[in-house]
Each structure stands twice: as C-alpha cells, then as structure tokens.
C-alpha atoms as a PDB file:
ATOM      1  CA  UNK A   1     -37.119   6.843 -35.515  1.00  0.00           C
ATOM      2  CA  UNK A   2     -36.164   4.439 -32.870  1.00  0.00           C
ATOM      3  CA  UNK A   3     -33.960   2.915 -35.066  1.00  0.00           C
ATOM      4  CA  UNK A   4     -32.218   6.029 -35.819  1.00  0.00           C
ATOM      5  CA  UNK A   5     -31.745   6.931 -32.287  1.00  0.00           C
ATOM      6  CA  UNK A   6     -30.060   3.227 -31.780  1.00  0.00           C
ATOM      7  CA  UNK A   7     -27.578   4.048 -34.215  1.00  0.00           C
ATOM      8  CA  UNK A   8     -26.867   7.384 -32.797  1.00  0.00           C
ATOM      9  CA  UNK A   9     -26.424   5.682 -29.454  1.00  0.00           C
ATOM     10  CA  UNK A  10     -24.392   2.842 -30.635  1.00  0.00           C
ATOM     11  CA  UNK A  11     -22.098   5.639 -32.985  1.00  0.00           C
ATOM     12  CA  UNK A  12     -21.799   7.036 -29.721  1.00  0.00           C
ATOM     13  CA  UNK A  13     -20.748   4.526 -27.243  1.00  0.00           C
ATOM     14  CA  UNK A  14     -18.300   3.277 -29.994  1.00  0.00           C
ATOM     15  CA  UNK A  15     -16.321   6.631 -30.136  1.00  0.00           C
ATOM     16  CA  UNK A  16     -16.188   6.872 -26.581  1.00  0.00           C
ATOM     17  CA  UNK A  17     -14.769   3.564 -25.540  1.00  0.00           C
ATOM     18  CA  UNK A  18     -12.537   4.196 -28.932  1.00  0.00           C
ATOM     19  CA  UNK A  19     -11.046   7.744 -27.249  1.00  0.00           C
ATOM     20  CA  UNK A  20     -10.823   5.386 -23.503  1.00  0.00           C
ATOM     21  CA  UNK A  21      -8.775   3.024 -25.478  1.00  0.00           C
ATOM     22  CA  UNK A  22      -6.584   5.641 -26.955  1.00  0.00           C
ATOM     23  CA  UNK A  23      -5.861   7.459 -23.919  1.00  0.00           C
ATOM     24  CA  UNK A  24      -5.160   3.927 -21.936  1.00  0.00           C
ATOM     25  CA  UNK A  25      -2.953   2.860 -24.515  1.00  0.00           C
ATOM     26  CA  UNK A  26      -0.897   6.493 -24.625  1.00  0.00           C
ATOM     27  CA  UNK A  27      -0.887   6.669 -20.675  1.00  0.00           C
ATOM     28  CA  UNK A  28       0.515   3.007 -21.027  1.00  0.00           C
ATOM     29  CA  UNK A  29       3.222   3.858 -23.451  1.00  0.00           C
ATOM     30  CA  UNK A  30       4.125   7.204 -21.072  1.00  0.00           C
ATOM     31  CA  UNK A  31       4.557   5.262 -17.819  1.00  0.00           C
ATOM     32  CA  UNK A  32       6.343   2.518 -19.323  1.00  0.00           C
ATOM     33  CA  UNK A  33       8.776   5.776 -20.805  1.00  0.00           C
ATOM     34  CA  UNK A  34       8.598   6.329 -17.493  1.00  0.00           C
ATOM     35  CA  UNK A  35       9.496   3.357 -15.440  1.00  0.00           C
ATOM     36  CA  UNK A  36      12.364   2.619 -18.436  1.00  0.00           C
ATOM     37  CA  UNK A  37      13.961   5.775 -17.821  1.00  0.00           C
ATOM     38  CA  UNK A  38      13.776   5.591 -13.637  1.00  0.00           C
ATOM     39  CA  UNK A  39      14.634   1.827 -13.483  1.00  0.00           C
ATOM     40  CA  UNK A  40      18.096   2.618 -15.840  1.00  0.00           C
ATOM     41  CA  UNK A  41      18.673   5.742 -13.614  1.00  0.00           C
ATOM     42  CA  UNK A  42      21.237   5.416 -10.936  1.00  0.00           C
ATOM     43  CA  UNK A  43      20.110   4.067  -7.728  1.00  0.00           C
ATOM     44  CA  UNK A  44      16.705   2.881  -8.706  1.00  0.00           C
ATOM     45  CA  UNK A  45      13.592   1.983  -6.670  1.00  0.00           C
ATOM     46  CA  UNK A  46      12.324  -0.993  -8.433  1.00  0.00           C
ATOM     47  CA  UNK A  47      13.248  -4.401  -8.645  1.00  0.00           C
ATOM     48  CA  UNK A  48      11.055  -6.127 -10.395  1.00  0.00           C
ATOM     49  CA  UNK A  49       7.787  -4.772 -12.595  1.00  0.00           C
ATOM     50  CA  UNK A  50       5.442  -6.716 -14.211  1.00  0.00           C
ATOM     51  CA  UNK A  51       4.330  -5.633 -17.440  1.00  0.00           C
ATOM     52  CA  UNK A  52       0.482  -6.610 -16.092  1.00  0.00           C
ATOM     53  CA  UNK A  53       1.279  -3.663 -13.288  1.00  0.00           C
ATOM     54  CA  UNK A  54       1.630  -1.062 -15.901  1.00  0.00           C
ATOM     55  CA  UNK A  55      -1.443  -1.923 -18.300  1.00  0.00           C
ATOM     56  CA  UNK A  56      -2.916  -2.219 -14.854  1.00  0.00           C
ATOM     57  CA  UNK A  57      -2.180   1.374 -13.492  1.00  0.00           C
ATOM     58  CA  UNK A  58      -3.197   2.840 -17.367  1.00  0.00           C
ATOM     59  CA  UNK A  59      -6.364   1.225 -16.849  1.00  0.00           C
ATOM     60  CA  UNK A  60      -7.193   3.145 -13.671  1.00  0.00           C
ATOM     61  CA  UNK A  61      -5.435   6.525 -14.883  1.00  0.00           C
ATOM     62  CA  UNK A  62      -7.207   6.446 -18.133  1.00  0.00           C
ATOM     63  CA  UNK A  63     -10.705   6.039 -16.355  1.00  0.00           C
ATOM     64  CA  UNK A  64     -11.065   2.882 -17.997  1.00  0.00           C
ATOM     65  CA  UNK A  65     -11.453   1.561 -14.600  1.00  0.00           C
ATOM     66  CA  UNK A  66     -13.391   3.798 -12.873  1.00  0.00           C
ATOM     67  CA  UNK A  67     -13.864   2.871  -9.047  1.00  0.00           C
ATOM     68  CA  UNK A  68     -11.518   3.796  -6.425  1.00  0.00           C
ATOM     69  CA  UNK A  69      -7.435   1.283  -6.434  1.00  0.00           C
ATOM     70  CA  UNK A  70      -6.706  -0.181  -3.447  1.00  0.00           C
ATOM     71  CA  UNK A  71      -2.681  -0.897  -2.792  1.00  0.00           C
ATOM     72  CA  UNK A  72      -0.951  -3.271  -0.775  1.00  0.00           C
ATOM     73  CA  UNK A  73       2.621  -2.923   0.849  1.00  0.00           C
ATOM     74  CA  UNK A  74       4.497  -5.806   2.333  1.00  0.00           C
ATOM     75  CA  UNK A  75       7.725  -6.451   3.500  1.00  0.00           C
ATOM     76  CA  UNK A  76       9.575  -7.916   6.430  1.00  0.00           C
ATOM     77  CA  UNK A  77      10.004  -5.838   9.336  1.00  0.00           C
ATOM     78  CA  UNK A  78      12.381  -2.439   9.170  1.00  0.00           C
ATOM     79  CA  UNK A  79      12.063  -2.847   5.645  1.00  0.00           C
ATOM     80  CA  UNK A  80      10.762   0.367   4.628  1.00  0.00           C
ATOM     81  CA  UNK A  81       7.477  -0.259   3.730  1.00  0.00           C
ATOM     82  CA  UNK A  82       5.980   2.573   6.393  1.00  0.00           C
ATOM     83  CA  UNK A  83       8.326   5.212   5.020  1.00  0.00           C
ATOM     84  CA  UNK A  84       7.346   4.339   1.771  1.00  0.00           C
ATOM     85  CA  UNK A  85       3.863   4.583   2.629  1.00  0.00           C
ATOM     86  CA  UNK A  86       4.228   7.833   4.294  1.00  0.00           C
ATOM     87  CA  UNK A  87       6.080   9.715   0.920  1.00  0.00           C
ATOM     88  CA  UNK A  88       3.545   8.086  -1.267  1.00  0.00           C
ATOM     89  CA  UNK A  89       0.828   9.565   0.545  1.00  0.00           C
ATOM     90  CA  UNK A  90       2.070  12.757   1.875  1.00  0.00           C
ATOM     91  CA  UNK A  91       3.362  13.152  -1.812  1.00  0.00           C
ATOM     92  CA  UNK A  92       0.012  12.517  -3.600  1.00  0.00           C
ATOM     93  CA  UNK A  93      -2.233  14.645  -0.238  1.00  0.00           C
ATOM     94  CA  UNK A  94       0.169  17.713  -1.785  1.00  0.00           C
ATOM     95  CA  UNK A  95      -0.975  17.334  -5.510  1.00  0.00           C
ATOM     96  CA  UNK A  96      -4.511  16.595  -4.182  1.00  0.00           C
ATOM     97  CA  UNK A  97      -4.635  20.311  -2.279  1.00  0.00           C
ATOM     98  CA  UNK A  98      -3.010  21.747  -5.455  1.00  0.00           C
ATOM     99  CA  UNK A  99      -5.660  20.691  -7.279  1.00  0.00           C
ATOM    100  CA  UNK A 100      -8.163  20.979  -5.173  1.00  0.00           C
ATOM    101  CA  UNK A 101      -9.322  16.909  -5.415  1.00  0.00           C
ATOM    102  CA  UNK A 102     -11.240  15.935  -2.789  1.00  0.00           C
ATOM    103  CA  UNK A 103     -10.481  12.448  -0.617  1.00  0.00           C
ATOM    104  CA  UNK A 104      -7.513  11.413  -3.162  1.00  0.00           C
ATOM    105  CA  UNK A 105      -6.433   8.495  -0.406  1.00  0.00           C
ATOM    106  CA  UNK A 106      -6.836   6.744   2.468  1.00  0.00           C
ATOM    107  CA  UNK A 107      -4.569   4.573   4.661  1.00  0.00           C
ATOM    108  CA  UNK A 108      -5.450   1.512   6.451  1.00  0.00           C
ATOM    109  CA  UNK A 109      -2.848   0.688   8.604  1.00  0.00           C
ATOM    110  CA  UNK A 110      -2.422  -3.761   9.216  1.00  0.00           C
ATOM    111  CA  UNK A 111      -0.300  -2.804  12.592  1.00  0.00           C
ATOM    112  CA  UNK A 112      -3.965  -1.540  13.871  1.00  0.00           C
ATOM    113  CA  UNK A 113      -5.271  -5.107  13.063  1.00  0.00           C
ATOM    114  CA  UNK A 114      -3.325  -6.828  15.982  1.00  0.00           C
ATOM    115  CA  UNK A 115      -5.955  -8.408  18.351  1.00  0.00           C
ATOM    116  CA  UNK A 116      -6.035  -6.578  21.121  1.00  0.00           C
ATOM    117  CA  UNK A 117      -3.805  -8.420  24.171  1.00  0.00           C
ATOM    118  CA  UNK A 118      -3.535  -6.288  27.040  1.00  0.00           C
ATOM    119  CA  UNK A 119      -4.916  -8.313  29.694  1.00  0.00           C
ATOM    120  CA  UNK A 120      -1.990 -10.600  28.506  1.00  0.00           C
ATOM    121  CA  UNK A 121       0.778  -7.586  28.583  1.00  0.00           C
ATOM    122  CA  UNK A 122      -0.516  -6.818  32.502  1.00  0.00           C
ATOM    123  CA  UNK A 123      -0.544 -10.717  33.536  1.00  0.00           C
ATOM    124  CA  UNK A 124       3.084 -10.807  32.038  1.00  0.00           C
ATOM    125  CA  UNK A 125       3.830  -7.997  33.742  1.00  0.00           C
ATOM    126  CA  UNK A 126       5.467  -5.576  30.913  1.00  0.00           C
ATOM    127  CA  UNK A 127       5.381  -6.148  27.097  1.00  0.00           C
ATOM    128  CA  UNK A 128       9.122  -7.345  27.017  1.00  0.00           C
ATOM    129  CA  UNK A 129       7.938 -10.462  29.106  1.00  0.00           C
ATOM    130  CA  UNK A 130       5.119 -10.751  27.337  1.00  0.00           C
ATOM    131  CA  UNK A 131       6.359 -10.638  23.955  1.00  0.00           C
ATOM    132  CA  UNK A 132       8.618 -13.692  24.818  1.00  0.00           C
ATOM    133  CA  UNK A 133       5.744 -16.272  24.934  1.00  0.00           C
ATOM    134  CA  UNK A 134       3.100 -14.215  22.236  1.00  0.00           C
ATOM    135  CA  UNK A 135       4.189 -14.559  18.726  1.00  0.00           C
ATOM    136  CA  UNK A 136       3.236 -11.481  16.955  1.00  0.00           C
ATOM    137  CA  UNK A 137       5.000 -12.294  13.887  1.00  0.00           C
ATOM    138  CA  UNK A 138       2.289 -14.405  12.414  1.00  0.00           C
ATOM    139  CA  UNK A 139      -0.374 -13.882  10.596  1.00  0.00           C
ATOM    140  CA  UNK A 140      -2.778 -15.410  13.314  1.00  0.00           C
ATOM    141  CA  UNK A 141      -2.196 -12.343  15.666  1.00  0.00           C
ATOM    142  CA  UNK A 142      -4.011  -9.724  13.496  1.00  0.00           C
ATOM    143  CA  UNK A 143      -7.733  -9.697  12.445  1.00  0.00           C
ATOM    144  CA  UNK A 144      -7.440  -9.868   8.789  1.00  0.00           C
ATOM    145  CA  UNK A 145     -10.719 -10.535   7.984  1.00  0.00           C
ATOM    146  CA  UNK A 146     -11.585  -7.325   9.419  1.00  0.00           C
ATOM    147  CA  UNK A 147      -9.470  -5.160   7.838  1.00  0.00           C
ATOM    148  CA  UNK A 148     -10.150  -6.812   4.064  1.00  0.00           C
ATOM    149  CA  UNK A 149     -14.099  -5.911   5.136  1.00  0.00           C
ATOM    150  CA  UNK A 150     -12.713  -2.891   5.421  1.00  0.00           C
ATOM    151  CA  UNK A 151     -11.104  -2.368   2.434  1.00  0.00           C
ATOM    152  CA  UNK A 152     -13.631  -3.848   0.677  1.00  0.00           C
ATOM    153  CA  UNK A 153     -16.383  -1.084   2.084  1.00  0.00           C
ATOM    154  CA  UNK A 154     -14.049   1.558   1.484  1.00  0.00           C
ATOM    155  CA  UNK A 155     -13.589   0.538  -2.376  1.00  0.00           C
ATOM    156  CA  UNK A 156     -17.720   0.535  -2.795  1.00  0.00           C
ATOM    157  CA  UNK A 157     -18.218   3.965  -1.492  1.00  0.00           C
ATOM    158  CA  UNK A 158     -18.906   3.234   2.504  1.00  0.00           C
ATOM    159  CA  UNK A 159     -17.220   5.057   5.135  1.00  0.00           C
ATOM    160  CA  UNK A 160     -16.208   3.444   8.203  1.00  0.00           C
ATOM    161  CA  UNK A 161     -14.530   3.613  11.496  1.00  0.00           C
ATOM    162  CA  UNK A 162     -11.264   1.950  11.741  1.00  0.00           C
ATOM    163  CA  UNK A 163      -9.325   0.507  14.771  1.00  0.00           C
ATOM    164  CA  UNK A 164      -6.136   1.614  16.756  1.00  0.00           C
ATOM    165  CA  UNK A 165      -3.697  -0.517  18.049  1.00  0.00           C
ATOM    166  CA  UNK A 166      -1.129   1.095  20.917  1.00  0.00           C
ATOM    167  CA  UNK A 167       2.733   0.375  19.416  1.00  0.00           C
ATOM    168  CA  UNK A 168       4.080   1.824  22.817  1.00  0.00           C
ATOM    169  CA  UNK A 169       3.861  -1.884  24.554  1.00  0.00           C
ATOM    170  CA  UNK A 170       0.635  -1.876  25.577  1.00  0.00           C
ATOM    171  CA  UNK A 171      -0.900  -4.759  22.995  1.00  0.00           C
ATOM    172  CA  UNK A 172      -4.429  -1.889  23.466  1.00  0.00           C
ATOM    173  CA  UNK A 173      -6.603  -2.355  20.209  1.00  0.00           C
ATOM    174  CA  UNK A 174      -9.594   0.561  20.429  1.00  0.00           C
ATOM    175  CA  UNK A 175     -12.075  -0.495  17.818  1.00  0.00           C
ATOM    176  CA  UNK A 176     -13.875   2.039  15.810  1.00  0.00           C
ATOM    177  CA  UNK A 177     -11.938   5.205  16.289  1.00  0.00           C
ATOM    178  CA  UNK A 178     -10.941   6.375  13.071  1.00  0.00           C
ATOM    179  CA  UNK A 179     -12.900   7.380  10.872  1.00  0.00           C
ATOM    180  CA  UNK A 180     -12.021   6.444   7.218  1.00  0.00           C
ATOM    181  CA  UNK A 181     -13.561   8.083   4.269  1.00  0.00           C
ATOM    182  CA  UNK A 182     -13.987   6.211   0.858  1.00  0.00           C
ATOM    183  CA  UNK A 183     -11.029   7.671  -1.771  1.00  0.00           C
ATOM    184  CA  UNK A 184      -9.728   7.436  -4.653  1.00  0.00           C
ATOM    185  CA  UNK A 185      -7.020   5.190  -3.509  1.00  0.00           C
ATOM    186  CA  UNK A 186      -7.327   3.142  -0.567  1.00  0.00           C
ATOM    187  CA  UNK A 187      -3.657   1.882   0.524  1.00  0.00           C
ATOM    188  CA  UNK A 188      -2.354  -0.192   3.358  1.00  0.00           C
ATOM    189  CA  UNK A 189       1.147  -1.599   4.802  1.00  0.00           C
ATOM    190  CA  UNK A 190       2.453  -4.142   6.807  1.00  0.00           C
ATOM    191  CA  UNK A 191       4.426  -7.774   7.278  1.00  0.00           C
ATOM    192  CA  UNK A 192       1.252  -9.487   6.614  1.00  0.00           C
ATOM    193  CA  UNK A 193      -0.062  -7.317   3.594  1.00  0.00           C
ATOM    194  CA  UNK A 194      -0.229  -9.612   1.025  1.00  0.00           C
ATOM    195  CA  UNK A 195      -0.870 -12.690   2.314  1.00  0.00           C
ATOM    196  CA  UNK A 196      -3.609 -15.342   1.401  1.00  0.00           C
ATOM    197  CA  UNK A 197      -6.084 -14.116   3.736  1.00  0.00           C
ATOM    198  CA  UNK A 198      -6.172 -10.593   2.426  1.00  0.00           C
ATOM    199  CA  UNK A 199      -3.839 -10.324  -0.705  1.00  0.00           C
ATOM    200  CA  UNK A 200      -7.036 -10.458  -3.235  1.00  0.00           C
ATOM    201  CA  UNK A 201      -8.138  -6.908  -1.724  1.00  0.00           C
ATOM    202  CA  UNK A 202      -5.424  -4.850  -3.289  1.00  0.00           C
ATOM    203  CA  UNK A 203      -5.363  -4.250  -7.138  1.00  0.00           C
ATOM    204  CA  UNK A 204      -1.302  -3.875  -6.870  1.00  0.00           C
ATOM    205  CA  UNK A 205       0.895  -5.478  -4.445  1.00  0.00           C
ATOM    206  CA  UNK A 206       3.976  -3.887  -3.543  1.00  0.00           C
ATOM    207  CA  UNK A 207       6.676  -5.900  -1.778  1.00  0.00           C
ATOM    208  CA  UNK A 208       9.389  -4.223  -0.478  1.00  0.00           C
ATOM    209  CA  UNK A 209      12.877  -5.733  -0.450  1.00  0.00           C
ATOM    210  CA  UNK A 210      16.099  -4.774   1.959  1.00  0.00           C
ATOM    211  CA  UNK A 211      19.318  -6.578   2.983  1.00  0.00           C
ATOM    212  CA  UNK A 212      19.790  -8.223   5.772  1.00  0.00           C
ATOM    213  CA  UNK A 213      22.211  -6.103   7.614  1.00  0.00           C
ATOM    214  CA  UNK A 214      20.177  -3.098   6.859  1.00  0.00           C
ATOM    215  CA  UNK A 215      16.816  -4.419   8.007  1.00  0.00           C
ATOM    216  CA  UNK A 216      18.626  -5.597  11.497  1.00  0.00           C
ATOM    217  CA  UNK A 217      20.329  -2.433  12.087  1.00  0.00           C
ATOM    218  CA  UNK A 218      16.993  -0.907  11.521  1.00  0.00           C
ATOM    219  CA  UNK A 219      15.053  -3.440  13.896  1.00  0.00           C
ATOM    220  CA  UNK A 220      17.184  -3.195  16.784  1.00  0.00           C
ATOM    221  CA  UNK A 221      17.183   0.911  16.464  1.00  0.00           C
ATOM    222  CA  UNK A 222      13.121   0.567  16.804  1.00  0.00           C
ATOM    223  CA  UNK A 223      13.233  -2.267  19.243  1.00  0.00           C
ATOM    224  CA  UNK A 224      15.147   0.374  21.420  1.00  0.00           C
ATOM    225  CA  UNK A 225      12.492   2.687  20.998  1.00  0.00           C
ATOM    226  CA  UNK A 226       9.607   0.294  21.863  1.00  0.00           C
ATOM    227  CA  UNK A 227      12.027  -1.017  25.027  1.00  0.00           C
ATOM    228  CA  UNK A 228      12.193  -4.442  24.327  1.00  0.00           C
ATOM    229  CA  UNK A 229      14.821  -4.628  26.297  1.00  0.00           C
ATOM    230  CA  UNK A 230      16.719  -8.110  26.839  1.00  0.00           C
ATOM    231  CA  UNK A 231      14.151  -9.621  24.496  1.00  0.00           C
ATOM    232  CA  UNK A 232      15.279  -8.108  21.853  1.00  0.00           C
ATOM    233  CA  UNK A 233      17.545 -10.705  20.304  1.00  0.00           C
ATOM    234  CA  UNK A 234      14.722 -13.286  20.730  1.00  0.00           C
ATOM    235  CA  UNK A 235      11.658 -10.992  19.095  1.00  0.00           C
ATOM    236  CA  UNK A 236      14.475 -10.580  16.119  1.00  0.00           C
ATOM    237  CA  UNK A 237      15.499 -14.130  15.683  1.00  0.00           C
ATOM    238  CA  UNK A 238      11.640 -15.049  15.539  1.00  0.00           C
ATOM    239  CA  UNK A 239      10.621 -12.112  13.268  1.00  0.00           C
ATOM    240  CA  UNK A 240      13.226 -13.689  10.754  1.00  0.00           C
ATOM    241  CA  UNK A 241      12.579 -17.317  11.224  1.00  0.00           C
ATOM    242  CA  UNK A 242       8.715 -16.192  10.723  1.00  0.00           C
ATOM    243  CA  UNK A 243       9.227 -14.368   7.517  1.00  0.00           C
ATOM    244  CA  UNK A 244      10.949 -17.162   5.977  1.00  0.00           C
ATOM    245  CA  UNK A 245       7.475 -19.130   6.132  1.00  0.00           C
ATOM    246  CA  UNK A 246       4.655 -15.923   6.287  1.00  0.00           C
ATOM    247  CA  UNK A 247       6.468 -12.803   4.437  1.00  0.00           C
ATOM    248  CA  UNK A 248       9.409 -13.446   1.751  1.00  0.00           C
ATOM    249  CA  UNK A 249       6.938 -15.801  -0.300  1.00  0.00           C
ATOM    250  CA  UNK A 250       4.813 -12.918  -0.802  1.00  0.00           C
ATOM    251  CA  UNK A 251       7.214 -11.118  -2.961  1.00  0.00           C
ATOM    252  CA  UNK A 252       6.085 -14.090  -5.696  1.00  0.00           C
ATOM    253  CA  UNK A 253       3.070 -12.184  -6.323  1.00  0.00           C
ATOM    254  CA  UNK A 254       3.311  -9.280  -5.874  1.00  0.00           C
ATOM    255  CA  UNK A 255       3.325  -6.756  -8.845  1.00  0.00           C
ATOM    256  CA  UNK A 256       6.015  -4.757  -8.019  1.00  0.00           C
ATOM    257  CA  UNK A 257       9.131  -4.900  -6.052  1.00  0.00           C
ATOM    258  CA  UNK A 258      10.748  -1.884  -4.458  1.00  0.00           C
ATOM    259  CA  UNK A 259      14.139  -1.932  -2.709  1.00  0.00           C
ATOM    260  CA  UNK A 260      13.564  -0.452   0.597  1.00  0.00           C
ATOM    261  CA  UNK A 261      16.930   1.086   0.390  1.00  0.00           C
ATOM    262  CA  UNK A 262      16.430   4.001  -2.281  1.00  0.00           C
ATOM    263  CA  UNK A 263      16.505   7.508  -1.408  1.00  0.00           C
ATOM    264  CA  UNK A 264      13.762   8.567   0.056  1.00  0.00           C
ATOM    265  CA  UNK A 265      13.379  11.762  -2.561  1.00  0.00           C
ATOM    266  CA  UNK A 266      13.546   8.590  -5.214  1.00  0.00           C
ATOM    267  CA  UNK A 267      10.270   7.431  -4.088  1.00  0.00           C
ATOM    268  CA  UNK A 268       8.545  10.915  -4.160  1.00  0.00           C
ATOM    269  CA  UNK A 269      10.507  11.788  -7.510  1.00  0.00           C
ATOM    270  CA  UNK A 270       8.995   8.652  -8.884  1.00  0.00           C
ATOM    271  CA  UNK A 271       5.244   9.647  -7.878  1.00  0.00           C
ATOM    272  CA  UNK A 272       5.420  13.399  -8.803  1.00  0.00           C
ATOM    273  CA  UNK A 273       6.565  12.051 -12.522  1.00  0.00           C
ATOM    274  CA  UNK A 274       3.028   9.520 -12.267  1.00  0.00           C
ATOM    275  CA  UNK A 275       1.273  12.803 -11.289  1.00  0.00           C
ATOM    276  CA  UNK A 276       2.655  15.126 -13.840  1.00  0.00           C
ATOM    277  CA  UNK A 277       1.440  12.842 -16.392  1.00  0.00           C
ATOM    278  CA  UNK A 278      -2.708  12.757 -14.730  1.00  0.00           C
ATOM    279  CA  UNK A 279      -1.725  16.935 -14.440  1.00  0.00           C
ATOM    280  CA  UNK A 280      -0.961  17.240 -18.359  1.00  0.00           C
ATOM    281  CA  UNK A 281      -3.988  14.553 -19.074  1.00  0.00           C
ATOM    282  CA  UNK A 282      -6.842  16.352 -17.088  1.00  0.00           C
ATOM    283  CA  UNK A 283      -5.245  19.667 -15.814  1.00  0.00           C
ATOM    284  CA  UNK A 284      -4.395  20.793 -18.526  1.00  0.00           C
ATOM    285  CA  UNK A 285      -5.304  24.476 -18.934  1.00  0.00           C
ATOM    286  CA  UNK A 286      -3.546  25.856 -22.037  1.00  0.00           C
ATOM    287  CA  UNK A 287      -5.614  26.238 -24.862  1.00  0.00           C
END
C-alpha cells in the first residue's frame, strides 16, 4: 500500500514539473518571438539582450520560479532610467487593476538612499554651495546596505518602511516613512543600481544607455529645476568624470540594455506585449 501511494506520488510530481517545463520552454520561445520582432522594429528599445535574460524571465512567468523578481535600473544621470521606471510600473499597476491582482509591484527608489546631509546644506548655506565640496555622485553617499536589506525583506514576504530623501536641495533623509508592501516584483532605479555593493539583489539588471548630448541637455534642464545655479557646470563635469569609474562599467553586467532614447509608448508597447502573453497563459477565459 505504501508503496503504491509512492508511485502515485512520484507519477505525480513527474507530470507536474513535466507540464512546468513545457510551459517555460513555450513562454521562452514566445518572448524570444517577441523580443526578435521588437528589436528588428524601427526605433527599438534594446541594445543588448542576453539570451540568460530571457530563459530567466520564462522561468519566473512560467511559475517555475515562484517567489517574488526583483529588477534593477541603472544608468548615468538624465538617462532615462526614472521615466522608464515610471511606464513600467504605471503600465503593469493598469493590468494589475484589470485583473484584479493584488500587490503586482513595488518601487524602491536608490535617490531615497542618500545619507541624510542637511546640517551640511545649512552650514554651507544653500545646496548650490554645498554641493560644490559634497560629492554625491559616488557610491559612498547613499546607504546601500540599507536599501539591499530592503530588498532582500521585501523578496521573503516582509513589509517594511522605507526612507525619503528631499530632491528640492535640502540633502533631508526621513527614515521609515513609506511603507512598502512585499509584491510580485520588487523594482528599483538609480546611478548606483547595479553596483558591487547591491547588484546581487536584483534577478535582472537593466542599464540604460543615452548619448552624450542628450543626457547633458537633459541634466542641465533638471539642474535648472533643482537651482543649482552657477554650480551647475561643476556638479555636471563631476557627474561625468564619476560615471566613467562608478556607472558605465555597470552596463558589463547587466542583462539587458535599453537606449534611454526610445519613445516612451515603445517602452509601454513592449510591456503590454509581456503581459498579453501572462493574460492568454492564466486569463484565459474561453473555453
């Protein structure tokens, strides 16, 4: 009797990973229809893909994998990687409230990792002054420990309170103000992203490229915005120098490559196709 309900069991297990297998290995074959078809389009979003990436993302669709992604964005300043961000999420939140699926993602934001340094910002006597002899553009000036503890808690189910970092020129850092709730996908963006201290968090790692003429035009609007002021030219010519070293050797491992100069619809286009293909998996309804 025992012996029969072993075999049963075993029978069992076998045609179940069997069917996972199946289904990763279609999904697989669909995205990479997918990717071939976007990537030979006109204007595409990608770069580079590695081959890894894909099998990767089947694995996780399939339910092969079945604990919550985390993603990592990286790219030098005015890159893109924010807007990016924003139409990935806003873009998956929609199909999510379709569908009814509860806590589809979360984002952690690096930018909210910056030590707090307003005590500095006040002695200096604005942030323009300040920002002249504080080198933000390092890797050093955020907590990055902290926010991979947080990424790690998120990905095994906990929910905790994130921190908030003022970008209006105060250098304020208010720990423990937002709360985070463990998702499906846990995604985060910023120069320092994917760098040694962090990078092993995130299952992919996105790097987003841009020229260099494009990227300044973009800085200097912000830097405007933020009132940098006469600084300006100096916080630019250091963010560059500094990415040299911290941010462009990133891009070496990271799985994917996006050109931060794509269409913004591109980007969402791109996603809704990923989602049509979990709706027709596990939504479907037709008999």
């Amino acid at each position: 009797m025992q012996s029969t309900i072993s075999k049963n069991y075993t029978d069992s297990a076998k045609s179940f990973l069997q069917s996972q297998t199946n289904l990763c290995l279609y999904i697989e074959k669909r995205l990479n229809r997918i990717l071939y078809e976007e990537r030979n389009g006109k204007n595409s979003i990608f770069v580079k893909v590695k081959p890894s990436a894909v099998h990767k993302m089947a694995l996780f669709l399939s339910g092969t994998v079945t604990r919550a992604c985390a993603i990592g964005i990286a790219g030098e300043t005015a890159s893109g990687k924010s807007t990016i961000a924003y139409d990935i999420i806003s873009t998956i939140e929609d199909f999510a409230e379709e569908f009814n699926i509860k806590n589809a993602i979360t984002r952690i934001n690096t930018d909210d990792y910056y030590y707090d340094r307003s005590e500095m910002v006040k002695k200096a006597g604005s942030f323009a002054e300040f920002a002249k002899h504080y080198d933000l553009d390092v890797p050093e000036a955020l907590e990055l420990e902290l926010m991979k503890k947080h990424i790690k808690s998120l990905l095994f189910g906990d929910t905790v309170f994130l921190p908030e970092y003022d970008m209006s020129g105060t250098a304020i850092r208010r720990d423990n103000v937002k709360l985070a709730q463990p998702s499906k996908i846990i995604i985060s963006e910023g120069l320092f992203t994917l760098t040694s201290k962090i990078a092993d968090a995130f299952d992919f790692k996105i790097y987003v490229d841009v020229t260099k003429n494009v990227q300044k035009e973009r800085f200097y609007r912000r830097a405007q915005e933020r009132n940098l002021g006469d600084s300006a030219d100096e916080v630019y010519k250091n963010a560059s120098q500094k990415a040299q070293t911290y941010i462009h050797p990133t891009a070496a491992n990271a799985d994917i490559i996006l050109s931060g100069e794509a269409d913004r619809a591109a980007y969402r286009q791109f996603i809704i196709q990923i989602l049509a293909l979990i709706k027709e998996i596990y939504f479907n309804t037709e008999s």
